[in-house]
PDB file of N, CA and C in Angstrom:
ATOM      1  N   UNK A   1      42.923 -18.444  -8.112  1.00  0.00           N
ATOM      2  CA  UNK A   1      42.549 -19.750  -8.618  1.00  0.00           C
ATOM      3  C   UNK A   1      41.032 -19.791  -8.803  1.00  0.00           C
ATOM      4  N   UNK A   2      40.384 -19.798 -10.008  1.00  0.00           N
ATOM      5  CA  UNK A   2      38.932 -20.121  -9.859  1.00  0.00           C
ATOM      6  C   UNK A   2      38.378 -21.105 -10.054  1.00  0.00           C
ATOM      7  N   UNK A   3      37.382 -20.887  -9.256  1.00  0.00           N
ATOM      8  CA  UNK A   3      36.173 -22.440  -8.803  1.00  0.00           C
ATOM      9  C   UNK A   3      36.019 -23.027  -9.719  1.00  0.00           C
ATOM     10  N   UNK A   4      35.918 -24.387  -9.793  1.00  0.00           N
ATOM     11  CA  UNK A   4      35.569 -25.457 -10.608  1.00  0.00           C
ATOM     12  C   UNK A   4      34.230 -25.787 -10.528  1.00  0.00           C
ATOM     13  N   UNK A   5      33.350 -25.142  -9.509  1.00  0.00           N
ATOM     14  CA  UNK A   5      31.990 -25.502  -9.633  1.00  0.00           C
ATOM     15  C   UNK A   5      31.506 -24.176 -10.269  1.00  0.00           C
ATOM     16  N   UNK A   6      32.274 -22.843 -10.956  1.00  0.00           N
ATOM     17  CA  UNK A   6      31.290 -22.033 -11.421  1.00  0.00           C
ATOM     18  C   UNK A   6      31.951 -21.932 -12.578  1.00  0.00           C
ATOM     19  N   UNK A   7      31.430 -21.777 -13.906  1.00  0.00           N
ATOM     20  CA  UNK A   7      32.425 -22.169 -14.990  1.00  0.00           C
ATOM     21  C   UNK A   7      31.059 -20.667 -15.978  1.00  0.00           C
ATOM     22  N   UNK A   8      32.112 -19.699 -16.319  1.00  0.00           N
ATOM     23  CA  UNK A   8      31.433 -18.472 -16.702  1.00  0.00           C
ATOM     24  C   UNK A   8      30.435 -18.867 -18.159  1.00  0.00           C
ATOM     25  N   UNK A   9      30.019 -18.766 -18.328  1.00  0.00           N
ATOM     26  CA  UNK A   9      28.699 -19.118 -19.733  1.00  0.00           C
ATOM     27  C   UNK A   9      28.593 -17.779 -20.397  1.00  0.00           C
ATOM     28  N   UNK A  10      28.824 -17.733 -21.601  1.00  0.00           N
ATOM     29  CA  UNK A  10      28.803 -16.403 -22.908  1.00  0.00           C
ATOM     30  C   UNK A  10      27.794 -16.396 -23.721  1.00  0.00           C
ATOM     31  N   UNK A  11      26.573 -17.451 -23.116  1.00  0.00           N
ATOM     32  CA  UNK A  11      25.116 -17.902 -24.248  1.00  0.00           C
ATOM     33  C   UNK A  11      24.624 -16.895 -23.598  1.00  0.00           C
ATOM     34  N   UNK A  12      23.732 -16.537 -24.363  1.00  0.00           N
ATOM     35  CA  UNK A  12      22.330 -15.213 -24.078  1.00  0.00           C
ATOM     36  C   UNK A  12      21.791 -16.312 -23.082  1.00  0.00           C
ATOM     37  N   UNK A  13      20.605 -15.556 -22.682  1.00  0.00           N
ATOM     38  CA  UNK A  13      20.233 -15.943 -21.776  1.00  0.00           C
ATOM     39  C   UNK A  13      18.658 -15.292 -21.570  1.00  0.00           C
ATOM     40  N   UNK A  14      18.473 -14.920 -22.638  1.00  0.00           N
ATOM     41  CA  UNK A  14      16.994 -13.751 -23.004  1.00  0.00           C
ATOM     42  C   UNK A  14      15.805 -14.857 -22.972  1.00  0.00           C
ATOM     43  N   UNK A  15      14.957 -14.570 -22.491  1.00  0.00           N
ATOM     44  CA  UNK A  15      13.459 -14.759 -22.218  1.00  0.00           C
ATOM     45  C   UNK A  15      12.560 -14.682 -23.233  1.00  0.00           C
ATOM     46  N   UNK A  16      11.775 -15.302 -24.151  1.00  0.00           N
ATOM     47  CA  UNK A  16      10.640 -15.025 -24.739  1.00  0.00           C
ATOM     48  C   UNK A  16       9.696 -14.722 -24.371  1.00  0.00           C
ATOM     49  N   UNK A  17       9.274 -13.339 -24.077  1.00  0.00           N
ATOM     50  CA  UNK A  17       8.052 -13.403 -23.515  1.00  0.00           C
ATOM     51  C   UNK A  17       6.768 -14.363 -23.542  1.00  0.00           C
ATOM     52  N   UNK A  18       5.820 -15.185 -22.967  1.00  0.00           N
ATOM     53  CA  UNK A  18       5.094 -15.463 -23.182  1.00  0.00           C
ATOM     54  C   UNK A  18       3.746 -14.588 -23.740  1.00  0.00           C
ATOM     55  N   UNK A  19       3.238 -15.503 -24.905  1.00  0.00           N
ATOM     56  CA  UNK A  19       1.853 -14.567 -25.055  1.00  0.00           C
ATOM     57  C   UNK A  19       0.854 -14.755 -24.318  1.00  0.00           C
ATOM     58  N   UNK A  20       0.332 -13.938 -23.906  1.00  0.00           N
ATOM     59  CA  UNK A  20      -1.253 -14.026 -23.158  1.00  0.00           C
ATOM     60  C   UNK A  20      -2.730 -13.751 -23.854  1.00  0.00           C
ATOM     61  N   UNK A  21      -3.008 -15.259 -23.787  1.00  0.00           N
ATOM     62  CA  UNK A  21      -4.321 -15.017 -24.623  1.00  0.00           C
ATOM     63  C   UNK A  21      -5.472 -14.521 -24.151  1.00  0.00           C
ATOM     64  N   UNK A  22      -6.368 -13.547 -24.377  1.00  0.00           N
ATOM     65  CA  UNK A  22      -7.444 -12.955 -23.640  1.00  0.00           C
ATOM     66  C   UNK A  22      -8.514 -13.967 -23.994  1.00  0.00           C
ATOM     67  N   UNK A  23      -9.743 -14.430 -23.952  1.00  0.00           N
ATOM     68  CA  UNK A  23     -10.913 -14.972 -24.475  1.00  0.00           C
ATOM     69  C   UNK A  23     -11.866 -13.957 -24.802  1.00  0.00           C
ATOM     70  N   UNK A  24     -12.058 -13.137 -23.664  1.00  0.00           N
ATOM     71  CA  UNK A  24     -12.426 -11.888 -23.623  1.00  0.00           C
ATOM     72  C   UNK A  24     -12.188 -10.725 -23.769  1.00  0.00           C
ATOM     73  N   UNK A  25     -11.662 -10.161 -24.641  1.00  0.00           N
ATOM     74  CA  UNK A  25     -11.083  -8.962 -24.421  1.00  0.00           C
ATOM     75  C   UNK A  25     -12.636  -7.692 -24.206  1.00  0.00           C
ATOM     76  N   UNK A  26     -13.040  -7.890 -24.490  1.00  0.00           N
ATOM     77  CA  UNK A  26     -14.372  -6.595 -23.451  1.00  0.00           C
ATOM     78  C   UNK A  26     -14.266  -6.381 -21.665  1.00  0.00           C
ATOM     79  N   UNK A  27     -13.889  -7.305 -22.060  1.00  0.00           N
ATOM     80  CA  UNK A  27     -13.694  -7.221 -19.797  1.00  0.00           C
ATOM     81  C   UNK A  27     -12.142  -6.807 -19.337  1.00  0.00           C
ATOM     82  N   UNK A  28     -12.591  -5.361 -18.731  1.00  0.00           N
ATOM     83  CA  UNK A  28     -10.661  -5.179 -18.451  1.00  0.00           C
ATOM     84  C   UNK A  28     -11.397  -5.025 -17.177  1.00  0.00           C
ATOM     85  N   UNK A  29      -9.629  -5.781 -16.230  1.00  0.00           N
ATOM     86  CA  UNK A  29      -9.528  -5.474 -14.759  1.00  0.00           C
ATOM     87  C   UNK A  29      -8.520  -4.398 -14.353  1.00  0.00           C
ATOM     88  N   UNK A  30      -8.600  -3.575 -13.696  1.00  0.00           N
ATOM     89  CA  UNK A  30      -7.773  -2.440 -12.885  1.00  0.00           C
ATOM     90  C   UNK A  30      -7.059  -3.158 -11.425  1.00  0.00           C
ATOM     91  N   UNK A  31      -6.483  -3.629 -11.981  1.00  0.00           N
ATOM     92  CA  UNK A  31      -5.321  -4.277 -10.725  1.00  0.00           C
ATOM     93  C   UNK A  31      -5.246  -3.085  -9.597  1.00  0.00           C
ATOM     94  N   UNK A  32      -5.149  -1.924  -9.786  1.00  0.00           N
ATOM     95  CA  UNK A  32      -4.505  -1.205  -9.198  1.00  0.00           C
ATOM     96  C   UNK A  32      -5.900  -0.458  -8.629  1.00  0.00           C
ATOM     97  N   UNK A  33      -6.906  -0.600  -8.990  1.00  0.00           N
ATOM     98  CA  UNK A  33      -7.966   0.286  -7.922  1.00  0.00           C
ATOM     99  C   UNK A  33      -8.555  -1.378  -6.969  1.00  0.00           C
ATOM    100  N   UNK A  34      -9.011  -0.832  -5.709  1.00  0.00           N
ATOM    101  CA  UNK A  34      -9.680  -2.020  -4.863  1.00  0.00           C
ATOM    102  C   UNK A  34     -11.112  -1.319  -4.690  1.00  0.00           C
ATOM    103  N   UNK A  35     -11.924  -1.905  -3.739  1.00  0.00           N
ATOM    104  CA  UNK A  35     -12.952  -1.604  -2.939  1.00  0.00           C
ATOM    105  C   UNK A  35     -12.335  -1.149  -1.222  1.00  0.00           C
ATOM    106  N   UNK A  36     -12.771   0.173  -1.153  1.00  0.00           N
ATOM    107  CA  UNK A  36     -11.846   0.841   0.555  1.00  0.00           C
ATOM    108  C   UNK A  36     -13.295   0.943   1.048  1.00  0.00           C
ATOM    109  N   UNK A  37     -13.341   0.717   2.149  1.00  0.00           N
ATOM    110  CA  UNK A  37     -14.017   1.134   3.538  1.00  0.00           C
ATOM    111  C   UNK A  37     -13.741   2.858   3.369  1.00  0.00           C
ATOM    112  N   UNK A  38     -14.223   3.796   3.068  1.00  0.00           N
ATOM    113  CA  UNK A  38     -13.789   5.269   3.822  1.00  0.00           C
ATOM    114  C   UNK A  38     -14.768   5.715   4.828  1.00  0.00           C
ATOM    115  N   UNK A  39     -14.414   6.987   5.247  1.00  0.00           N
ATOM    116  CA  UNK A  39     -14.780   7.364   5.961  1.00  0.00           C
ATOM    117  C   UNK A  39     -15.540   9.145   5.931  1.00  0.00           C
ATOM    118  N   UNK A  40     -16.422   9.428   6.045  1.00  0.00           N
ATOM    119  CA  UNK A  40     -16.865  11.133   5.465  1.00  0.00           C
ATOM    120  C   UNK A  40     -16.397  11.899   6.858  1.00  0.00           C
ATOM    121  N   UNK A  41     -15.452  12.648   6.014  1.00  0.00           N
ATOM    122  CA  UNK A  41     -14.964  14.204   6.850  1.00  0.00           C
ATOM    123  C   UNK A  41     -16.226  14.857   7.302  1.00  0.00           C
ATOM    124  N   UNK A  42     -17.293  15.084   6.933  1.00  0.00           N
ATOM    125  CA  UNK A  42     -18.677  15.596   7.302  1.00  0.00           C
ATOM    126  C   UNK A  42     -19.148  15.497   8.011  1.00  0.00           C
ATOM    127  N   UNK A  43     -20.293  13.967   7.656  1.00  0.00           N
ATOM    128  CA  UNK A  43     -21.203  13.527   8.358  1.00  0.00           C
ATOM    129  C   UNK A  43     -20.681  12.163   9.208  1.00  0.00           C
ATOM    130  N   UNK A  44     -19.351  11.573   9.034  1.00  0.00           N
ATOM    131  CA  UNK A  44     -19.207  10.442  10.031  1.00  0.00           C
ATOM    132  C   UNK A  44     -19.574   9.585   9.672  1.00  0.00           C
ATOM    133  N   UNK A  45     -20.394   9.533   8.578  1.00  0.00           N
ATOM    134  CA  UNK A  45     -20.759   8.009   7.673  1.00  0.00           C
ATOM    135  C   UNK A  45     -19.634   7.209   7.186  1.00  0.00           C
ATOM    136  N   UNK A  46     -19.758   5.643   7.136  1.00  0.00           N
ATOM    137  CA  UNK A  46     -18.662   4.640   6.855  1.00  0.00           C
ATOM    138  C   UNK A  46     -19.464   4.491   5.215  1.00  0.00           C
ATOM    139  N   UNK A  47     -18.508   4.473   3.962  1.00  0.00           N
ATOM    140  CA  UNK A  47     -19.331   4.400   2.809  1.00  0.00           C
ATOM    141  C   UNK A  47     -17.951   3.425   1.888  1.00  0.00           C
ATOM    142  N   UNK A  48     -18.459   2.581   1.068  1.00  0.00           N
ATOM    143  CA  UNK A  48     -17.246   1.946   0.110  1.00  0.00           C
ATOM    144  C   UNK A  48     -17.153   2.507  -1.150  1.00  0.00           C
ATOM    145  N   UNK A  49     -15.794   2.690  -1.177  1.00  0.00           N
ATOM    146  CA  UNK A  49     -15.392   3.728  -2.747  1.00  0.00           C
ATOM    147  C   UNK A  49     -14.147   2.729  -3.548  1.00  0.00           C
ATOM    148  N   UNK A  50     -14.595   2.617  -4.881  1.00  0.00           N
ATOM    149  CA  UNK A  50     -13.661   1.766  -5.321  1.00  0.00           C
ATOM    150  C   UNK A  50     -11.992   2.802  -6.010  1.00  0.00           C
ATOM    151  N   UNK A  51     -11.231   2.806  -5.435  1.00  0.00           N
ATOM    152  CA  UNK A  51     -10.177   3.278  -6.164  1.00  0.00           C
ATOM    153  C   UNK A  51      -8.477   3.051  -5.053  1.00  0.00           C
ATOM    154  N   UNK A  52      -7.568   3.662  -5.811  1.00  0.00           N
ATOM    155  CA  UNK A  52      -5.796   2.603  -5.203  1.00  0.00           C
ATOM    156  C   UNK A  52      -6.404   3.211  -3.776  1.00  0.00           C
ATOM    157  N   UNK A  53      -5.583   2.499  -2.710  1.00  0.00           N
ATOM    158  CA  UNK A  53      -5.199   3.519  -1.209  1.00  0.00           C
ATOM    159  C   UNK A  53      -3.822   2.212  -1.104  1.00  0.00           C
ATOM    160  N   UNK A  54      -3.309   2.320  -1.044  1.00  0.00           N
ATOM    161  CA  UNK A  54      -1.639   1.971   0.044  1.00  0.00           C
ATOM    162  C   UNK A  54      -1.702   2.849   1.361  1.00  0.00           C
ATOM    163  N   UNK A  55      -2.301   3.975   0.884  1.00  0.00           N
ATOM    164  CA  UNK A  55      -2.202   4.263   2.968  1.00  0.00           C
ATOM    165  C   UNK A  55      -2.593   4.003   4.013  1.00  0.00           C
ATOM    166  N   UNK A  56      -1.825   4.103   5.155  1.00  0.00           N
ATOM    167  CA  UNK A  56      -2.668   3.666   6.703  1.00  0.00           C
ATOM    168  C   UNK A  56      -3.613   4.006   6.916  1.00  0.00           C
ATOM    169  N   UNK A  57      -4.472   3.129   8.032  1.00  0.00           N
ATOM    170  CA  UNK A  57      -5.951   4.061   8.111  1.00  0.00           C
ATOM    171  C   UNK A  57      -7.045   3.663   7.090  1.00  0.00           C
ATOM    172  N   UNK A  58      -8.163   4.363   7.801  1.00  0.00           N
ATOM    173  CA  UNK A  58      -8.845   4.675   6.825  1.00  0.00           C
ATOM    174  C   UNK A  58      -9.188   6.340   6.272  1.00  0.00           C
ATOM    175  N   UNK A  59      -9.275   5.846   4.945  1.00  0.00           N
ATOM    176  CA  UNK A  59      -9.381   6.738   4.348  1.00  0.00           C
ATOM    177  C   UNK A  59     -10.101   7.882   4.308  1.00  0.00           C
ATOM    178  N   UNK A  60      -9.991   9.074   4.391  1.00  0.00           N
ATOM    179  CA  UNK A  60     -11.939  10.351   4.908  1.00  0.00           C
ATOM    180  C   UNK A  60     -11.667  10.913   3.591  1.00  0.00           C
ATOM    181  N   UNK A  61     -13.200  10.585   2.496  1.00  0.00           N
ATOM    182  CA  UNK A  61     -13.440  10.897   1.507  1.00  0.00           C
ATOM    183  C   UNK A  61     -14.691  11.170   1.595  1.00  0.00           C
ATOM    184  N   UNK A  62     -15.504  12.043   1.032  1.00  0.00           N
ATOM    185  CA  UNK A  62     -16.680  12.751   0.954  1.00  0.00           C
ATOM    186  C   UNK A  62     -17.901  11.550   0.422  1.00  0.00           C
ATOM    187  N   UNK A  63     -18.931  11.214   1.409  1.00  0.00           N
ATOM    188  CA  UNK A  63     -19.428  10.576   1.074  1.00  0.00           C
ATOM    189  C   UNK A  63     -20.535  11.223  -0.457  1.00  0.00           C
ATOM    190  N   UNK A  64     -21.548  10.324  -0.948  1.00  0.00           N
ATOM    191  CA  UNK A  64     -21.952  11.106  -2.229  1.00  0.00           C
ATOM    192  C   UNK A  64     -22.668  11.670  -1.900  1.00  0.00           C
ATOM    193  N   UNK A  65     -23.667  12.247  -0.620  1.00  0.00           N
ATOM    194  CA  UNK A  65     -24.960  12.863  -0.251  1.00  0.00           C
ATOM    195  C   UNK A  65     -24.010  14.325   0.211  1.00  0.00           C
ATOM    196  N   UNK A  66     -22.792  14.794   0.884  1.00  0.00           N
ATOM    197  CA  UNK A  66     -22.235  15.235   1.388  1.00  0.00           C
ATOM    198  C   UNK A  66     -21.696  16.007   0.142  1.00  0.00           C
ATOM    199  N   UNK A  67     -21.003  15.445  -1.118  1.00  0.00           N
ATOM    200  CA  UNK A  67     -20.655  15.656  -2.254  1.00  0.00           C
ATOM    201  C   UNK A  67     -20.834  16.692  -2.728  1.00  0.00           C
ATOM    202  N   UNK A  68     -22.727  15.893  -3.182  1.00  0.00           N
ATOM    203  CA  UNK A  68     -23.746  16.499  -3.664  1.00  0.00           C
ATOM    204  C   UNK A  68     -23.945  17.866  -2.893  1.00  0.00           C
ATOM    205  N   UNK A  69     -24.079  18.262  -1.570  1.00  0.00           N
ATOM    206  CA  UNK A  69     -24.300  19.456  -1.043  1.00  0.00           C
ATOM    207  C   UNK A  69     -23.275  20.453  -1.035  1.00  0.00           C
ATOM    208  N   UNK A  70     -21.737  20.160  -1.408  1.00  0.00           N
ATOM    209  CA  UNK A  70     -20.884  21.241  -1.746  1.00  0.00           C
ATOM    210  C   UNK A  70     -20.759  21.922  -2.817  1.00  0.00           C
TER     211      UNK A  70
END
């Protein structure tokens, strides 16, 4: 016997995307890189590097003076 409160519908049901207007289009943002705290495998210096991390921790990336000397 089926429900009287759910009654099956055969209309589409598709989405128009909305458009998104830029004002600016010269200015792009990278959703996906941040500003990280890391940390240098080297010298032990705390230095900020902008790019993704999702991982635990902080991060040990070569600071740029340390870089520079390899």
């Amino acid at each position: 016997m089926p429900s009287l409160k759910r009654k099956p519908t055969m209309k589409s049901t598709k989405k128009t995307p909305k458009e998104i207007t830029n004002d600016d289009p010269e200015v792009v943002i990278d959703h996906d890189k941040s500003k990280v705290e890391c940390l240098c495998p080297k010298c032990g210096k705390k230095h900020i590097m902008n790019f993704h991390w999702i991982g635990r921790g902080t991060p040990r990336k070569y600071c740029q003076s340390c870089r520079d000397s390899i």
